[in-house]
C-alpha atoms as a PDB file:
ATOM      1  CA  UNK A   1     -22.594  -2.182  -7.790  1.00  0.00           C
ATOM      2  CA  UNK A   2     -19.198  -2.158  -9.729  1.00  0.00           C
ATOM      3  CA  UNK A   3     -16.269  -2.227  -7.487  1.00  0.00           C
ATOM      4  CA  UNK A   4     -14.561   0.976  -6.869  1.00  0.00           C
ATOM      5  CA  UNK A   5     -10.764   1.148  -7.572  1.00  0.00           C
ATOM      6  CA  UNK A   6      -8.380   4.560  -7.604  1.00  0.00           C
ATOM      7  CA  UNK A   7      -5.583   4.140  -9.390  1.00  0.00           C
ATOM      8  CA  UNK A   8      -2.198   6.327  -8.848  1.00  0.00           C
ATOM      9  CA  UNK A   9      -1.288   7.635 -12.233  1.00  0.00           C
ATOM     10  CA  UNK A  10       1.966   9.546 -12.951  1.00  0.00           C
ATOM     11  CA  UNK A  11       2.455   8.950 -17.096  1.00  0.00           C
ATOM     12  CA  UNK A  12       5.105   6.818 -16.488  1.00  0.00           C
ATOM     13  CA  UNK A  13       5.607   3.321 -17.814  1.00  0.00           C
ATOM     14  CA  UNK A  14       4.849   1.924 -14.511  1.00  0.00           C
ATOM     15  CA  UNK A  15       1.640   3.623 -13.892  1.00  0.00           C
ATOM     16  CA  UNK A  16       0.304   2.787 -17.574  1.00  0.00           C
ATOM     17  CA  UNK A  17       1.308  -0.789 -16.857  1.00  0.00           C
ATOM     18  CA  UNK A  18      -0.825  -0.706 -13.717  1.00  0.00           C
ATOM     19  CA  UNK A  19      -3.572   0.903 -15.613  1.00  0.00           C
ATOM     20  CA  UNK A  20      -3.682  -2.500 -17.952  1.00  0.00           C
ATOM     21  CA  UNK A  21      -3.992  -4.814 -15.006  1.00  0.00           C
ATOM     22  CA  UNK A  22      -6.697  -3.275 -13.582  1.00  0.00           C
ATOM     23  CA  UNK A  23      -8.448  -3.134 -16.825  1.00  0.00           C
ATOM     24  CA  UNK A  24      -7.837  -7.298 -16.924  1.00  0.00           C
ATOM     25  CA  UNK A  25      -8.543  -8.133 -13.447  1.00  0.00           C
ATOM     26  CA  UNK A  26     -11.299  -5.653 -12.356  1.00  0.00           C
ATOM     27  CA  UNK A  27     -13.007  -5.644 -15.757  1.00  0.00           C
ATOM     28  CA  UNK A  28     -15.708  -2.706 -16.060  1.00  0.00           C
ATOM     29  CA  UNK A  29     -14.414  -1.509 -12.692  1.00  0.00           C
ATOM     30  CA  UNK A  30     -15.222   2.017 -11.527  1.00  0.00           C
ATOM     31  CA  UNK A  31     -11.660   4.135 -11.633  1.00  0.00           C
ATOM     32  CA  UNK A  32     -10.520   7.048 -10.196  1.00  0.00           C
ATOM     33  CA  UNK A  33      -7.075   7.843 -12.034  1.00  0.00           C
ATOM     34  CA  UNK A  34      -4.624   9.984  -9.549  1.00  0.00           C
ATOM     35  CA  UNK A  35      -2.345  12.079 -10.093  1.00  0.00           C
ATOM     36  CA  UNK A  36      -1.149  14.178  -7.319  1.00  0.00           C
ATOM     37  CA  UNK A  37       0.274  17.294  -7.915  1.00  0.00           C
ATOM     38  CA  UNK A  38       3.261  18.146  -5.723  1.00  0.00           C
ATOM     39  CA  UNK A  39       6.652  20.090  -5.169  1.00  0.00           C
ATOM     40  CA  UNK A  40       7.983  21.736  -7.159  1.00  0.00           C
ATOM     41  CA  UNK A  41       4.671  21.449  -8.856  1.00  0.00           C
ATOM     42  CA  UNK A  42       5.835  21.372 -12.697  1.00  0.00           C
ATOM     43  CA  UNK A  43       8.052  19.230 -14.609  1.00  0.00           C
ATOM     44  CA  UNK A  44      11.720  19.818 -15.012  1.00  0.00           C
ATOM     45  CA  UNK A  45      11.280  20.983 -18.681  1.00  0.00           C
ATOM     46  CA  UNK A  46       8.420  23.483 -18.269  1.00  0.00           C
ATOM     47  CA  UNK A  47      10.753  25.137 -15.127  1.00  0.00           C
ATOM     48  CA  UNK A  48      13.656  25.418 -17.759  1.00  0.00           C
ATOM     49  CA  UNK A  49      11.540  26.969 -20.192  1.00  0.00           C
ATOM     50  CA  UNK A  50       9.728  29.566 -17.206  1.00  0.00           C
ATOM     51  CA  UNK A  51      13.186  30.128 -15.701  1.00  0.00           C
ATOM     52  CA  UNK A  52      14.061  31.408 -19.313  1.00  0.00           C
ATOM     53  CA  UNK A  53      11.084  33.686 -19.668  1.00  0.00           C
ATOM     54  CA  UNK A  54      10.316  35.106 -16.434  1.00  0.00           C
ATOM     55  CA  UNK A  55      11.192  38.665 -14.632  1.00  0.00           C
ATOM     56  CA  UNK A  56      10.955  37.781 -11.142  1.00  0.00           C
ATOM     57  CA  UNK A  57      11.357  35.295  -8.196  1.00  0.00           C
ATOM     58  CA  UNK A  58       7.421  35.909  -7.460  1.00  0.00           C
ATOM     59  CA  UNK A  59       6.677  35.557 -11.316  1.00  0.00           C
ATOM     60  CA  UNK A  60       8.175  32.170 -11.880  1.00  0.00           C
ATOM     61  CA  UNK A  61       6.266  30.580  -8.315  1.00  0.00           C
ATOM     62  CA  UNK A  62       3.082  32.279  -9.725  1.00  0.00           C
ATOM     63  CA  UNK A  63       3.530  30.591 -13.235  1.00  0.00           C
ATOM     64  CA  UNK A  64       5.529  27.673 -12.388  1.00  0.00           C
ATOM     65  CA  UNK A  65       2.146  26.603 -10.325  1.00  0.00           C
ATOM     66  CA  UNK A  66      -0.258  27.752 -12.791  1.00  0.00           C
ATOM     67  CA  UNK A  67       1.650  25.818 -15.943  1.00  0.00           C
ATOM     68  CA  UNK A  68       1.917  23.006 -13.503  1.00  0.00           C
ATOM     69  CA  UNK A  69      -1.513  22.401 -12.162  1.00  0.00           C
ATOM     70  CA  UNK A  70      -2.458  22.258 -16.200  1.00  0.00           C
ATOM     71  CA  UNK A  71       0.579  19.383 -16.363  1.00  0.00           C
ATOM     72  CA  UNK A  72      -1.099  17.472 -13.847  1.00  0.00           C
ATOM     73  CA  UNK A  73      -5.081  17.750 -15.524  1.00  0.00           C
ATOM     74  CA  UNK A  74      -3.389  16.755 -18.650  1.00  0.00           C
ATOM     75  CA  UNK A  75      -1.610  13.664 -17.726  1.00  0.00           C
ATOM     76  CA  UNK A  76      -4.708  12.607 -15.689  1.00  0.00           C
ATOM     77  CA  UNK A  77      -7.104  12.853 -18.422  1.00  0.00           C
ATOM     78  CA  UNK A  78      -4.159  10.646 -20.272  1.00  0.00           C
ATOM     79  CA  UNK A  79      -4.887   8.078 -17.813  1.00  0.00           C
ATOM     80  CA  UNK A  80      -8.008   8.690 -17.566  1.00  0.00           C
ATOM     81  CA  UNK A  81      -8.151   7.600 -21.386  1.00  0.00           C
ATOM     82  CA  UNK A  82      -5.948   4.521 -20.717  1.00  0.00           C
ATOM     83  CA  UNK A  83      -7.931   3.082 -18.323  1.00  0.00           C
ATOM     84  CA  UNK A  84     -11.251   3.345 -20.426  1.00  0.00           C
ATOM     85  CA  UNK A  85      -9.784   1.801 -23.212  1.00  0.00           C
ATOM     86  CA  UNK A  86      -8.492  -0.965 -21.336  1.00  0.00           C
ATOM     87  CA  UNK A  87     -12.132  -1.400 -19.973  1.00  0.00           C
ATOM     88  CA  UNK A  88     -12.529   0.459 -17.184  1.00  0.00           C
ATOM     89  CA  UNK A  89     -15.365   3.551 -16.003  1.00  0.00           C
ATOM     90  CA  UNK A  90     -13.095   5.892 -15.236  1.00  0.00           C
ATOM     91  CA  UNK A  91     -12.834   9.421 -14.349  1.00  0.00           C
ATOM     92  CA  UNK A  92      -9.864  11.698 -13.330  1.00  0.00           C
ATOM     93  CA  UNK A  93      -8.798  12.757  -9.819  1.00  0.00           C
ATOM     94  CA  UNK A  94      -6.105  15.531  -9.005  1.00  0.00           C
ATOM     95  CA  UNK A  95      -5.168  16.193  -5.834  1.00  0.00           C
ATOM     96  CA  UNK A  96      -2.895  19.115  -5.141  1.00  0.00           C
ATOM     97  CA  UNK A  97      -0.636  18.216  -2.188  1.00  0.00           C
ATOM     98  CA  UNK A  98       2.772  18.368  -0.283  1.00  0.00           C
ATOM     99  CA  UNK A  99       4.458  14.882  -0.836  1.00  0.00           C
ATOM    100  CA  UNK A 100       4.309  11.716   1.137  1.00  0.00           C
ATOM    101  CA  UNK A 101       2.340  10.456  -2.084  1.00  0.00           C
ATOM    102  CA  UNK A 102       1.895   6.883  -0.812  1.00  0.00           C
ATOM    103  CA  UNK A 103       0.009   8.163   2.401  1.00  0.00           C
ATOM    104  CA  UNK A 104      -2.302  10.579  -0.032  1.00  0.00           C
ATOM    105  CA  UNK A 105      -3.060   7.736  -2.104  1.00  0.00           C
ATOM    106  CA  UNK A 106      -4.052   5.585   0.960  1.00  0.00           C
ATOM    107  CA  UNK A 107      -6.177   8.701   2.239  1.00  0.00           C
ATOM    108  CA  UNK A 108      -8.078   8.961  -1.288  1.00  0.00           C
ATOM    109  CA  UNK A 109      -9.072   5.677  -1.253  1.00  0.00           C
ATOM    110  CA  UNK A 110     -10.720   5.966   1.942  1.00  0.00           C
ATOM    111  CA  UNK A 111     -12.359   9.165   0.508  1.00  0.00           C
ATOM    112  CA  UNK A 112     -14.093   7.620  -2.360  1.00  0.00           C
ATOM    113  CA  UNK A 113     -14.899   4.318  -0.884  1.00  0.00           C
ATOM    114  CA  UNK A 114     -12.540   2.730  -2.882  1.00  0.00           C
ATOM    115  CA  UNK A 115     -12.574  -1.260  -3.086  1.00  0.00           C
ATOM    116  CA  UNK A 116      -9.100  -1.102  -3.598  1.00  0.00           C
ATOM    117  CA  UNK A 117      -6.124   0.713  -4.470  1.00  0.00           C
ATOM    118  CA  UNK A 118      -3.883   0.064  -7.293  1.00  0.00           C
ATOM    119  CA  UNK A 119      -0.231   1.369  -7.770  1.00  0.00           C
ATOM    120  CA  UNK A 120       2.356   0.183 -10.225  1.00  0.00           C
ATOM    121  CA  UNK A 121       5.495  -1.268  -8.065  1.00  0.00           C
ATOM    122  CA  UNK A 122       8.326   1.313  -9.180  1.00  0.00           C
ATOM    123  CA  UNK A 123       6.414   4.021  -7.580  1.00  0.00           C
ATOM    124  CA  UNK A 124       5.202   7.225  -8.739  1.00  0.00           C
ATOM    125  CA  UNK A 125       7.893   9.659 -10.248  1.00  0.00           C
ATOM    126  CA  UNK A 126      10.340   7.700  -8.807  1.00  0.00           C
ATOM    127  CA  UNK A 127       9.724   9.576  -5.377  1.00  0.00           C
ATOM    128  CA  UNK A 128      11.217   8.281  -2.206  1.00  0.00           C
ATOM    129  CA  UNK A 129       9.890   8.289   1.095  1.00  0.00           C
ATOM    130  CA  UNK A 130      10.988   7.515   4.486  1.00  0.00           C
ATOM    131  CA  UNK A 131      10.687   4.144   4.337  1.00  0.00           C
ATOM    132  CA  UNK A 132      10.319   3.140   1.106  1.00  0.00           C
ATOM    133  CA  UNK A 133       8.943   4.324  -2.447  1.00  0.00           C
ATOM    134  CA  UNK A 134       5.478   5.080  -3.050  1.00  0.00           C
ATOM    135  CA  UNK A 135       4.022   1.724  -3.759  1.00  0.00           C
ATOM    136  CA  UNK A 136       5.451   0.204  -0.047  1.00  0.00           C
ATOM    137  CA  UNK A 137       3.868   3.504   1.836  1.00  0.00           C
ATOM    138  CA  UNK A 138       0.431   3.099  -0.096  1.00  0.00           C
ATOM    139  CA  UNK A 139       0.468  -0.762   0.929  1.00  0.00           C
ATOM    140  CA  UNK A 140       2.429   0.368   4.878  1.00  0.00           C
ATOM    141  CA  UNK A 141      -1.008   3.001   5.231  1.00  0.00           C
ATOM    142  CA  UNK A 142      -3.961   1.887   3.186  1.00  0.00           C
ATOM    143  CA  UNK A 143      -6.856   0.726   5.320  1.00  0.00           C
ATOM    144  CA  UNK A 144      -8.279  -0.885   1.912  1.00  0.00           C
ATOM    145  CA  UNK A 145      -6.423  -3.819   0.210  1.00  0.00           C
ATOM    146  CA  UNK A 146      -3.589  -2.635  -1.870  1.00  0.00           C
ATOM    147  CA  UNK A 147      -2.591  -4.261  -5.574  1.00  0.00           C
ATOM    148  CA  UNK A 148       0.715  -3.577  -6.621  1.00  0.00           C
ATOM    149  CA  UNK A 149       1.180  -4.287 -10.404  1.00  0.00           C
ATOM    150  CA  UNK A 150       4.834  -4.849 -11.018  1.00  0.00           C
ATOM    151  CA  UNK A 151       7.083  -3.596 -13.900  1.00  0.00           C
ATOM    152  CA  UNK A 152       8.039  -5.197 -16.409  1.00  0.00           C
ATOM    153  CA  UNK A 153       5.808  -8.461 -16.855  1.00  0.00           C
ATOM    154  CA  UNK A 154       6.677 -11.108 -19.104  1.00  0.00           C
ATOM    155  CA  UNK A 155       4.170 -11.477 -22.557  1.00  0.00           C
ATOM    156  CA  UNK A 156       3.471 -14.704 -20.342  1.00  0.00           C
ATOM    157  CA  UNK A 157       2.028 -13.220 -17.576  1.00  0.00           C
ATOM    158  CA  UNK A 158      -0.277 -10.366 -18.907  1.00  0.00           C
ATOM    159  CA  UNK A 159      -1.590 -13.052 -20.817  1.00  0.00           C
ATOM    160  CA  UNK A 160      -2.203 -14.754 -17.159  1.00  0.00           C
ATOM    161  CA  UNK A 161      -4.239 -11.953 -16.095  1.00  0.00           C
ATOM    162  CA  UNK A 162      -7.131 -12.434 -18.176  1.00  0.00           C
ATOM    163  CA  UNK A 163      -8.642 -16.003 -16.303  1.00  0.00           C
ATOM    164  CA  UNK A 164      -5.631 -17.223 -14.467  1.00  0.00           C
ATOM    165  CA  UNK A 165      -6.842 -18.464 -10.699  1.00  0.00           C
ATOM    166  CA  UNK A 166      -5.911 -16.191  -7.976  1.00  0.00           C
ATOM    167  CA  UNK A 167      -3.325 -17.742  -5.093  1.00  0.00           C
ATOM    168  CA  UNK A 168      -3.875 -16.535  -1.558  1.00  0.00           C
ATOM    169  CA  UNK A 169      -1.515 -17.553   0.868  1.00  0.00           C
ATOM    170  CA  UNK A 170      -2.610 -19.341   3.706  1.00  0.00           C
ATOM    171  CA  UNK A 171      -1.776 -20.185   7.566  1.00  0.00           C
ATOM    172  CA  UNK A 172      -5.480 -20.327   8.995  1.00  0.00           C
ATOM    173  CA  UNK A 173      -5.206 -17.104  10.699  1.00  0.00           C
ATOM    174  CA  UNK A 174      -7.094 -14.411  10.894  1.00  0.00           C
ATOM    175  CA  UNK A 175      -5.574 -12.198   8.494  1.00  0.00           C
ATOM    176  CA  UNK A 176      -5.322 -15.212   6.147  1.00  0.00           C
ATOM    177  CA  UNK A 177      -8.916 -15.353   6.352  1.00  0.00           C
ATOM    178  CA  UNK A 178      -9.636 -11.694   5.649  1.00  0.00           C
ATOM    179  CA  UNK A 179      -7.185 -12.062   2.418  1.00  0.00           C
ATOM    180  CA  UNK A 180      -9.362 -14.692   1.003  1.00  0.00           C
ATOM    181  CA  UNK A 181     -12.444 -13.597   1.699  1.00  0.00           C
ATOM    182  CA  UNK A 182     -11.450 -10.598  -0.125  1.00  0.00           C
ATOM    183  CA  UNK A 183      -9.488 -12.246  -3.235  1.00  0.00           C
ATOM    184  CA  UNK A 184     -13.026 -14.051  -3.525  1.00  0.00           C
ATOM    185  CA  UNK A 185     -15.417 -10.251  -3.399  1.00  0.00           C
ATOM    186  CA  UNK A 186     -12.951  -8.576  -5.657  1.00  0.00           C
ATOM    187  CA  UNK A 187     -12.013 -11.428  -8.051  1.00  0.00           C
ATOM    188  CA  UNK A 188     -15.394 -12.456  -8.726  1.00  0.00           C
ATOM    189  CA  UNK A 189     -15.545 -15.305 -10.739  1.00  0.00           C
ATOM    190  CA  UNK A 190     -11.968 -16.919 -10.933  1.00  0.00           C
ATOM    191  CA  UNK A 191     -10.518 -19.885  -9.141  1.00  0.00           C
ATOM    192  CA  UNK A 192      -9.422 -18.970  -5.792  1.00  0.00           C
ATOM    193  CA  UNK A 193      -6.300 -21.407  -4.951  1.00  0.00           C
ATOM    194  CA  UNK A 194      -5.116 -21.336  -0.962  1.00  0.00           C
ATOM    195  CA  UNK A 195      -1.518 -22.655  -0.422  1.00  0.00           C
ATOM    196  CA  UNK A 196      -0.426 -22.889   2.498  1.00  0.00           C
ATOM    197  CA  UNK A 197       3.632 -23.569   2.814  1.00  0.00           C
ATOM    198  CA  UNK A 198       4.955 -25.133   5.752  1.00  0.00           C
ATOM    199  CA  UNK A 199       4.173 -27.502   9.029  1.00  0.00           C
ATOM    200  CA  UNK A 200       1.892 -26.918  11.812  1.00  0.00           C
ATOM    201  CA  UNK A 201      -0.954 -25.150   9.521  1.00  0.00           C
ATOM    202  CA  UNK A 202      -3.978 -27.087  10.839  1.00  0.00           C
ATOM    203  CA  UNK A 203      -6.794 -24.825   9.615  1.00  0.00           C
ATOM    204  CA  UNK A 204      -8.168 -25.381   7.200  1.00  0.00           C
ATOM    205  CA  UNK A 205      -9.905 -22.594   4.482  1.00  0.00           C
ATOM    206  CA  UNK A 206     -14.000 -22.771   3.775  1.00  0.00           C
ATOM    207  CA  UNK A 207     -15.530 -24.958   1.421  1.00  0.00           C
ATOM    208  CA  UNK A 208     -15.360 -24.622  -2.208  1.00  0.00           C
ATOM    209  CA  UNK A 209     -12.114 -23.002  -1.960  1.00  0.00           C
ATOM    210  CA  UNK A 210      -9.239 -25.236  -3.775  1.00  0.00           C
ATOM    211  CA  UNK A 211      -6.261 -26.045  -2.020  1.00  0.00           C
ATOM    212  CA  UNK A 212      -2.688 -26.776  -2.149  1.00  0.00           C
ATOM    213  CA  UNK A 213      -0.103 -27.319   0.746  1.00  0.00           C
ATOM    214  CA  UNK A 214       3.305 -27.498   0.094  1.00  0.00           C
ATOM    215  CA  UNK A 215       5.255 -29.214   3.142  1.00  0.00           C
ATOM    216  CA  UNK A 216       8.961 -27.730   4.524  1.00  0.00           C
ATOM    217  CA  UNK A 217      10.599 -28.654   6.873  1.00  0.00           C
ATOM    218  CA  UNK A 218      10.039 -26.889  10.443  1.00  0.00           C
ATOM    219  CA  UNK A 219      11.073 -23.578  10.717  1.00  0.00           C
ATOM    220  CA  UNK A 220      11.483 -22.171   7.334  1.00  0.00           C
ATOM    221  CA  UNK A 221      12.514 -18.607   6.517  1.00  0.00           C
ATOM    222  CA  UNK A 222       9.587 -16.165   5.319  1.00  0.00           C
ATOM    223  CA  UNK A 223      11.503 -15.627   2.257  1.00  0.00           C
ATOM    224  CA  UNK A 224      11.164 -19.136   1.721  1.00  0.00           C
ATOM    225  CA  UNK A 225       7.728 -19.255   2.086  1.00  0.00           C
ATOM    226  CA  UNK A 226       7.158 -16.382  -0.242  1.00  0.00           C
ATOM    227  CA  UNK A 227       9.646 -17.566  -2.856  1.00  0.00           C
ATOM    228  CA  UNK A 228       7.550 -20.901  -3.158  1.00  0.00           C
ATOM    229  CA  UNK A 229       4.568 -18.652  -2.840  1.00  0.00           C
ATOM    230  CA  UNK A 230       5.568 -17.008  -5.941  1.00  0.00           C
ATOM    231  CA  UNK A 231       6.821 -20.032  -7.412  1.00  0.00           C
ATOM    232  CA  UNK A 232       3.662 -22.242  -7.297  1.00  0.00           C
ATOM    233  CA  UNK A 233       1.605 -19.101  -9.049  1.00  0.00           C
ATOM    234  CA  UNK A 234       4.432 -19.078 -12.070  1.00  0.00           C
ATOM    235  CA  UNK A 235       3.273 -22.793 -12.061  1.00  0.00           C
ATOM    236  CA  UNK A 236      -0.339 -22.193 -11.967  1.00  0.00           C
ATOM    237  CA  UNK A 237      -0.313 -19.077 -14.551  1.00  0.00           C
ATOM    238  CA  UNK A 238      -1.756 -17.018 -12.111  1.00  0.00           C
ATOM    239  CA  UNK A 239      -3.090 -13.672 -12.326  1.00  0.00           C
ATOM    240  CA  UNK A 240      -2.102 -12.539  -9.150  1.00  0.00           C
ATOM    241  CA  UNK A 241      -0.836 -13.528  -5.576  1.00  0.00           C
ATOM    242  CA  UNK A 242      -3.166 -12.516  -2.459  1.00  0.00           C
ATOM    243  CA  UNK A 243      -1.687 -12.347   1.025  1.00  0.00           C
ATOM    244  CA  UNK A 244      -2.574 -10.732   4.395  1.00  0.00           C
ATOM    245  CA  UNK A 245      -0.679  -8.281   6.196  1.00  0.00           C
ATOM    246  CA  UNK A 246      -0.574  -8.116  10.544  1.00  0.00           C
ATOM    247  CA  UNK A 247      -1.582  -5.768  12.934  1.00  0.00           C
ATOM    248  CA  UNK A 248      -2.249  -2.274  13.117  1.00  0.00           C
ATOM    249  CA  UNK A 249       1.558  -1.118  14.381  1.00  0.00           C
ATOM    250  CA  UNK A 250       3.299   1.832  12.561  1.00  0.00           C
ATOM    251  CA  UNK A 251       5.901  -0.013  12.195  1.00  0.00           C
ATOM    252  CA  UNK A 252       6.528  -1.498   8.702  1.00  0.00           C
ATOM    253  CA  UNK A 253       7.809  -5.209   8.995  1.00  0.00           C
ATOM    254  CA  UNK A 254       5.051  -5.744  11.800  1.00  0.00           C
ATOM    255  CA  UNK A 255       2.226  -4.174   9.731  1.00  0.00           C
ATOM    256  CA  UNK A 256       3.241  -5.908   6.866  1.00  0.00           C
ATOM    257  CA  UNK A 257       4.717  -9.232   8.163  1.00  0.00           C
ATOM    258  CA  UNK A 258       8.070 -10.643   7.035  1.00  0.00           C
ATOM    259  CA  UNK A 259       6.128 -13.096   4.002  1.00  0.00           C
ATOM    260  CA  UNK A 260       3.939 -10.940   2.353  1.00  0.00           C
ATOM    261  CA  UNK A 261       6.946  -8.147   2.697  1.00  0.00           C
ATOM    262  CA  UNK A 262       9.147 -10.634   0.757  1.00  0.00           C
ATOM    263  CA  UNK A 263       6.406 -11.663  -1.804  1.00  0.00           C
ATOM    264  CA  UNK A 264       5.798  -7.943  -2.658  1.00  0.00           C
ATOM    265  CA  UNK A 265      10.014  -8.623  -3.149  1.00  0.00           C
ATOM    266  CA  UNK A 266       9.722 -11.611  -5.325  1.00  0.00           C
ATOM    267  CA  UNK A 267       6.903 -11.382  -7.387  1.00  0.00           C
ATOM    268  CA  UNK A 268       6.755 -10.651 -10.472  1.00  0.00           C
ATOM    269  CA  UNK A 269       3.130 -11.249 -10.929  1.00  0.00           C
ATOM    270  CA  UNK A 270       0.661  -8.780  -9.282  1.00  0.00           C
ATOM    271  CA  UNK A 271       0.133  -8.657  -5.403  1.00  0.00           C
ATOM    272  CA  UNK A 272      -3.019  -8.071  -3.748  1.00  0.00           C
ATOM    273  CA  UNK A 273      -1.789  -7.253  -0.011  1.00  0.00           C
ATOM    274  CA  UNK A 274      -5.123  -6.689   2.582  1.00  0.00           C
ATOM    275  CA  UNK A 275      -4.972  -5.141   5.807  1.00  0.00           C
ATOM    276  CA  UNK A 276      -5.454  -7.441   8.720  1.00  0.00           C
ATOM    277  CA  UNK A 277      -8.735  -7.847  10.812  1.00  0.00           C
END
């Protein structure tokens, strides 16, 4: 079977970005292209234009949601159309909803059986949440591995994505281990590289995976660690960075961990992160 991938799609630069990684990493791919309709449910233009024409309070909800909920099919079948000519099967999804667009995202993808969800790194519309934009609250919630396709990548690095190796960060644990066994079901194919960065790391990752330790001395930061992360991919031409998140808390820095929270930071090459065990 294809793998499954639902992509959150706004029209912006961002989101059409993300569209053309997925199209170059997840080639012939199954899509579901997002967009989520919420407050105040039409773009600033069309309200100007309704305010304008309108008789009433009730009038200008009633039409204001009507004109909007055509927006939203519209720029969904745009994407839609993006992500078929960049190679993908896709189809388009609206969901109607009330914000908190990164949790939505993270509940569609568990919906559809997604493999994976894919958001571009400047979020969608520019909406803020609690504790972040969109693109850190799909990656804080999703149960499914989470690529976040930053914005903008160097001519350099899209050319990367097409049969660069994949780098998956590596300390022997268990969430390490659930990152690469991933990278290697949903990246098919390419050269799966495991770097580990540091001392102490004594496990070491299955064979036929290649790998590449780069030794620190003791007690190096986590933005360290992700820096060189990021570093040895530029070096490698990547096509994207893998790394594992920890635990199951609400909390943000302890479901993400302080590395692949930094990497997601300092990359500038797309970032695969997957839930823990």
């Amino acid at each position: 079977m294809p793998l499954g991938v639902l992509i959150g799609f706004d029209g912006s630069p961002a989101a059409t970005a993300a569209i053309e990684v997925g199209g170059q990493l997840l080639p012939q791919a199954h899509a579901w292209v997002a967009q989520l309709w919420t407050p105040p449910f039409a773009s600033e233009p069309l309200r100007r234009r309704l305010r304008s024409t309108v008789g009433s309070a009730s009038e200008l909800v009633e039409r204001t949601e009507r004109e909007g909920e055509r927006e939203a099919q519209r720029i969904a079948v745009t994407g839609t159309t993006l992500a078929r000519a960049a190679g993908l099967d896709a189809e388009p999804l609206v969901k109607r909803t009330w914000g908190g667009e990164g949790l939505v995202l993270a509940q569609l993808a568990e919906q559809v059986s997604a493999d994976l969800l894919l958001v571009g790194s400047r979020g969608l519309g520019g909406a803020q949440a609690l504790m972040g934009s969109v693109s850190d609250m799909a990656v804080h919630y999703a149960s499914r591995p989470t690529l976040v396709a930053p914005a903008p990548m160097l001519a350099d690095e899209y050319d990367a994505l097409a049969g660069g190796p994949v780098v998956v960060g590596w300390d022997g644990s268990g969430g390490a281990r659930t990152a690469l066994s991933a990278a290697q079901h949903l990246f098919h194919g390419r050269e799966i590289v495991a770097v580990s960065v540091g001392q102490g790391i004594t496990e070491t990752p299955p064979d036929g995976v290649a790998t590449e330790h780069i030794d620190t001395q003791a007690g190096a930061k986590d933005h360290f660690v992700a820096d060189t992360l990021t570093g040895l991919a530029a070096h490698r031409r990547a096509a994207a960075i893998v790394v594992g998140s920890r635990g199951q808390s609400a909390i943000r820095e302890v479901l993400l961990g302080s590395v692949a929270r930094a990497t997601l930071r300092s990359a500038h090459r797309p970032v695969l992160v997957v839930p823990g065990p």
